[in-house]
C-alpha atoms as a PDB file:
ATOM      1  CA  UNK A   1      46.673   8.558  -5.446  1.00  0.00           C
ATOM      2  CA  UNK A   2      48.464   7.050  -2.073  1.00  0.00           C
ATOM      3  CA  UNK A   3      49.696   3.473  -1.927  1.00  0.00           C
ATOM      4  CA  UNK A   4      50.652   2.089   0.520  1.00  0.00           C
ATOM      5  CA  UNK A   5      52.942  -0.566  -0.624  1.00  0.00           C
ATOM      6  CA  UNK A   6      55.266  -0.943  -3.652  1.00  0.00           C
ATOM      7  CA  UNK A   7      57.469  -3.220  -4.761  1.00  0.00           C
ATOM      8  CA  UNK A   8      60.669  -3.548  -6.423  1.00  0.00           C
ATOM      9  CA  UNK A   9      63.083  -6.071  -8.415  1.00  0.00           C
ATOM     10  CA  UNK A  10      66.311  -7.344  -7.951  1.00  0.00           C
ATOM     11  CA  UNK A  11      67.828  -4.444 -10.626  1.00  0.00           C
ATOM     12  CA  UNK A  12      66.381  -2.092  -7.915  1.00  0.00           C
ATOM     13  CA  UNK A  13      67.781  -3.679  -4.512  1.00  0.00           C
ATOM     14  CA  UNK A  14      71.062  -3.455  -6.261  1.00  0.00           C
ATOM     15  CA  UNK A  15      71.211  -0.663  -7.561  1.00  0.00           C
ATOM     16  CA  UNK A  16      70.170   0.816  -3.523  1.00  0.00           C
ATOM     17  CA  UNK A  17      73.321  -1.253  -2.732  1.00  0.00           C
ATOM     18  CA  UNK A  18      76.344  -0.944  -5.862  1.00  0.00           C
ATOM     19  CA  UNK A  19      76.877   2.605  -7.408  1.00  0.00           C
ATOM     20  CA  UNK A  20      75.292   1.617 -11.018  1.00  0.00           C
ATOM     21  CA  UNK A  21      73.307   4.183 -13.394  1.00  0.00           C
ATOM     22  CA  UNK A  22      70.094   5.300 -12.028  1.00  0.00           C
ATOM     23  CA  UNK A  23      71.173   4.346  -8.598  1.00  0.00           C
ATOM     24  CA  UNK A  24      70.675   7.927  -7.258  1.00  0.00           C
ATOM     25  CA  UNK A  25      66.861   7.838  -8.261  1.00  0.00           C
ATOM     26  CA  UNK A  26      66.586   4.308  -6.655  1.00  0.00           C
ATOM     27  CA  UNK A  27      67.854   5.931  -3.335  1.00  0.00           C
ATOM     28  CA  UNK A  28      65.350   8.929  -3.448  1.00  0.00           C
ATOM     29  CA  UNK A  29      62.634   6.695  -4.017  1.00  0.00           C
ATOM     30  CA  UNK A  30      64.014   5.191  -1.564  1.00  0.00           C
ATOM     31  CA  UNK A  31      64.098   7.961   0.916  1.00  0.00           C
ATOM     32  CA  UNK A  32      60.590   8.776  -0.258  1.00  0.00           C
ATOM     33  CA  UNK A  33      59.001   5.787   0.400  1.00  0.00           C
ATOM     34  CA  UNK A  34      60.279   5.766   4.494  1.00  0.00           C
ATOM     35  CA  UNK A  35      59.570   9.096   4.253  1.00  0.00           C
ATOM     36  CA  UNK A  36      55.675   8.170   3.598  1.00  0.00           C
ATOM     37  CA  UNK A  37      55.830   4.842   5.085  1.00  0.00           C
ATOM     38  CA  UNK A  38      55.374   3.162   2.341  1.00  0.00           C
ATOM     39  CA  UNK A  39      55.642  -0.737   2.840  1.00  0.00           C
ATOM     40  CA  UNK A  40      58.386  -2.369   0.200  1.00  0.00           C
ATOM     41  CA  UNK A  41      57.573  -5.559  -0.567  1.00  0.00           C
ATOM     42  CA  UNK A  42      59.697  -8.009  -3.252  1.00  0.00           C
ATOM     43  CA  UNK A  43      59.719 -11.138  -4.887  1.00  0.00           C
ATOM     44  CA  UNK A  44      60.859 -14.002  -2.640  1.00  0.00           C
ATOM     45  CA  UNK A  45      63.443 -14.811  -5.027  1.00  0.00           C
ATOM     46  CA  UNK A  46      65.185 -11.104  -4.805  1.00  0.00           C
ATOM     47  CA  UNK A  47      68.099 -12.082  -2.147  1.00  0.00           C
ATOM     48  CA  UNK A  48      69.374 -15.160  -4.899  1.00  0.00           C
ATOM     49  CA  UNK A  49      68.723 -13.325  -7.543  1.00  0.00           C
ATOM     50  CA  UNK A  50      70.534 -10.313  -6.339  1.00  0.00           C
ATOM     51  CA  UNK A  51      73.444 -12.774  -4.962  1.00  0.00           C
ATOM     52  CA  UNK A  52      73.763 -14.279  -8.727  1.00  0.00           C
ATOM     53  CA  UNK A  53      74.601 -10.128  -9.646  1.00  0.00           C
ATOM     54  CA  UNK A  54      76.919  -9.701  -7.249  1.00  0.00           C
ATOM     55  CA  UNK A  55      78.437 -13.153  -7.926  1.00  0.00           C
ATOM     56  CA  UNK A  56      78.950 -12.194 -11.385  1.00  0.00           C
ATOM     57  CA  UNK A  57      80.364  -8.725 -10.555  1.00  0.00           C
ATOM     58  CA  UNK A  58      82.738 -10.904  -8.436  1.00  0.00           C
ATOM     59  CA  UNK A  59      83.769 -13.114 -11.139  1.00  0.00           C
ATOM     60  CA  UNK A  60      84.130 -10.005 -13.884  1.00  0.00           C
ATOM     61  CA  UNK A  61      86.369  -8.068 -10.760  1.00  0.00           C
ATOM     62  CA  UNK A  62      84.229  -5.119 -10.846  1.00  0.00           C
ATOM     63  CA  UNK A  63      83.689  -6.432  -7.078  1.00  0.00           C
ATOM     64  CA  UNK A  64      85.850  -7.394  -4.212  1.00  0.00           C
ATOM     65  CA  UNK A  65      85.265 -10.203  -2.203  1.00  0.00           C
ATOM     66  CA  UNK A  66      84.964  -8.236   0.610  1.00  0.00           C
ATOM     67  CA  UNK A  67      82.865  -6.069  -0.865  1.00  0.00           C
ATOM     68  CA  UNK A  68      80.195  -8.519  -2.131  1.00  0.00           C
ATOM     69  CA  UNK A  69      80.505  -9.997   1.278  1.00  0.00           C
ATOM     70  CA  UNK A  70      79.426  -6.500   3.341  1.00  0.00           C
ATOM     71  CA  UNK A  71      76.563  -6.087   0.124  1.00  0.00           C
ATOM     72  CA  UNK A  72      75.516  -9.303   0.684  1.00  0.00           C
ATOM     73  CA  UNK A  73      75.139  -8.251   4.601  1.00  0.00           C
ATOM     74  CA  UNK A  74      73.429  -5.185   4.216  1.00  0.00           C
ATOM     75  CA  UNK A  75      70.870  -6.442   1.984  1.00  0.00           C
ATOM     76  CA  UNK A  76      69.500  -8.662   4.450  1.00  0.00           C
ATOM     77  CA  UNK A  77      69.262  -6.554   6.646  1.00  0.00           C
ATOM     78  CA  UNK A  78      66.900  -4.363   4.059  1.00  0.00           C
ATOM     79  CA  UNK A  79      63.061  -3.635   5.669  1.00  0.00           C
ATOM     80  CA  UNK A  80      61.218  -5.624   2.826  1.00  0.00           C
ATOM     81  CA  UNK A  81      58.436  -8.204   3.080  1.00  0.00           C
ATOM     82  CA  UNK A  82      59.612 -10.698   1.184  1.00  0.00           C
ATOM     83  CA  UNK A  83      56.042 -12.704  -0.869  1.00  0.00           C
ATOM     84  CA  UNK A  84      55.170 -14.909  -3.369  1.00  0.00           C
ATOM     85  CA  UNK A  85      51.300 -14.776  -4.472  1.00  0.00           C
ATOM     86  CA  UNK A  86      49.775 -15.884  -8.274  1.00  0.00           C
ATOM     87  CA  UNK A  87      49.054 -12.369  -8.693  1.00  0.00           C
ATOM     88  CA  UNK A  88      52.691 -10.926  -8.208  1.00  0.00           C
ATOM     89  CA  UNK A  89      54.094 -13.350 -10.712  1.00  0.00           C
ATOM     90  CA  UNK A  90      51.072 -11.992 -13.152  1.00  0.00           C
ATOM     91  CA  UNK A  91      52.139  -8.789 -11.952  1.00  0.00           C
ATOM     92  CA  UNK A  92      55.675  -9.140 -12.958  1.00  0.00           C
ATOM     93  CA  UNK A  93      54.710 -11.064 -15.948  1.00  0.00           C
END
């Protein structure tokens, strides 16, 4: 079976991002998927949700400030359609 699109959570976009456990399977997906051209979509709610993680990492000082400001960064720069349909939220549900 091919697909063409997939899409992920916020526990995924940070783990691509912050060196957490599982985070080297979330980068060969990763790879894979631009690999294949596979289309990532998300959640429009992914960037605050991430943000919140970060903020908390932040607040706990397992983050710098600098650091969660250059995550924060690359993460919007991430090639992701960002979408909100009935049928995702069922999805996710």
């Amino acid at each position: 079976m091919d697909f063409s699109q997939t899409a992920i959570d916020a526990s995924f976009l940070i783990k691509l991002f912050l060196p957490e456990e599982s985070s080297d399977k979330v980068h060969a997906l990763w790879s894979s998927w631009i690999e294949r051209s596979i289309e990532v979509i998300a959640p429009t709610l992914i960037m605050f949700e991430s943000a919140s993680v970060i903020r908390k990492k932040l607040n706990r000082k397992l983050l710098n400030k600098t650091d969660a400001a250059e995550t924060i960064k690359r993460m919007k720069r991430v090639d992701m359609t960002l979408v909100y349909t009935d049928e995702l939220l069922e999805g996710v549900w």
